[in-house]
Protein backbone atom coordinates (compact mmCIF):
# COMPACT_ATOMS: atom_id res chain seq x y z
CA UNK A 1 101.27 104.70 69.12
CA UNK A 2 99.29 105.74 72.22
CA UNK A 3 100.26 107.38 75.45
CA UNK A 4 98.69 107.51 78.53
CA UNK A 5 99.12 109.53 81.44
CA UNK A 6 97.81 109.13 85.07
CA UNK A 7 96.36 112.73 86.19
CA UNK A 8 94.98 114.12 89.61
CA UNK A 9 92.45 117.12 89.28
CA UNK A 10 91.66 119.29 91.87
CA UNK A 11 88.93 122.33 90.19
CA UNK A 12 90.69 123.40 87.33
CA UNK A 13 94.07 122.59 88.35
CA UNK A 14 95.18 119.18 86.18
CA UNK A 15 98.04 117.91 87.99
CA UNK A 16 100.19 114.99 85.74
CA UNK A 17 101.68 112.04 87.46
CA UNK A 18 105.52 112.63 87.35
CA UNK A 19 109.07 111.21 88.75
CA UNK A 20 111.52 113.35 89.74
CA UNK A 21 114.36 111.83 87.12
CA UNK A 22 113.09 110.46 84.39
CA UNK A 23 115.80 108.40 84.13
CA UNK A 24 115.70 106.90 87.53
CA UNK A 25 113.66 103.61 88.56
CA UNK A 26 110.53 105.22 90.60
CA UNK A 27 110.42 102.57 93.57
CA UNK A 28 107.39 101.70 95.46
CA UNK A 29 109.55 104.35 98.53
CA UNK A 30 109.59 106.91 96.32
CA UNK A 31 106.93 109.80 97.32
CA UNK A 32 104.40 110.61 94.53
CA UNK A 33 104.86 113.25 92.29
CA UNK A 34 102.62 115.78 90.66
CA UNK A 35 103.62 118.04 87.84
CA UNK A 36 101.42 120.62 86.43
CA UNK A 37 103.62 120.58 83.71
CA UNK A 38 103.09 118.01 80.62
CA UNK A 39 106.57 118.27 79.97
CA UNK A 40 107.71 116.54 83.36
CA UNK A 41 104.29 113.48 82.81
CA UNK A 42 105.06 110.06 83.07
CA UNK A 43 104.22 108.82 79.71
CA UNK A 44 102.71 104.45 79.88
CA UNK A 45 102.41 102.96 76.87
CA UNK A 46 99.16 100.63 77.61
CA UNK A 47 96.66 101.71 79.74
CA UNK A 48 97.16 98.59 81.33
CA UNK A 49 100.46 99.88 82.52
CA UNK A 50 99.30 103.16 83.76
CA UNK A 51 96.37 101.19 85.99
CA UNK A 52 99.09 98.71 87.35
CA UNK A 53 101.12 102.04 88.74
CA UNK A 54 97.25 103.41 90.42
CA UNK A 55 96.62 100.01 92.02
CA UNK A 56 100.69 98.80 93.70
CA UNK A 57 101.04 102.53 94.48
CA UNK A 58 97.61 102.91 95.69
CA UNK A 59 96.97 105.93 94.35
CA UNK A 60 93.71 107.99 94.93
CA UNK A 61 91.73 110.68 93.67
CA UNK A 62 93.45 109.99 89.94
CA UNK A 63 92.29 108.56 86.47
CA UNK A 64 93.83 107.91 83.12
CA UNK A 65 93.77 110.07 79.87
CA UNK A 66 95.09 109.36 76.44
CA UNK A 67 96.99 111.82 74.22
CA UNK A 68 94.12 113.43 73.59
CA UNK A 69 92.73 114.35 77.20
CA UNK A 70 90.34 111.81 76.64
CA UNK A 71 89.61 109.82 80.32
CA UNK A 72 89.91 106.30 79.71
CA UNK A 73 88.63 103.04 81.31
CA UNK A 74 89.86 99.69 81.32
């Protein structure tokens, strides 16, 4: 099964889309997270799902990669 992950990148630096508890219900209030660490990522199952959370958040300056590292589009 694929996974997906919503990264920023700044030089070098690959920063992971993350929530603060993974257990908790990230809200549309909620400030965004980055985690340089994989361990803390927000894993999507579809990339689909992962695009939905760029667009109502309005994220910026991010893109999509698979398992792999691969970028993805749509």
């Amino acid at each position: 099964m694929p996974v997906f992950y919503i990264i920023n990148q700044s030089g070098l630096l690959k920063q992971y889309y993350s929530v603060k508890n993974a257990l908790s219900h990230v809200n549309e209030m909620d400030p965004v997270i980055y985690s340089v660490s994989l361990r803390n990522a927000k894993t999507f199952l579809s990339y689909d799902e992962a695009n939905q959370i760029i667009v109502s958040r309005k994220l910026f300056g991010c893109f999509i990669i698979n398992e792999n590292g691969i970028q993805q589009n749509g």
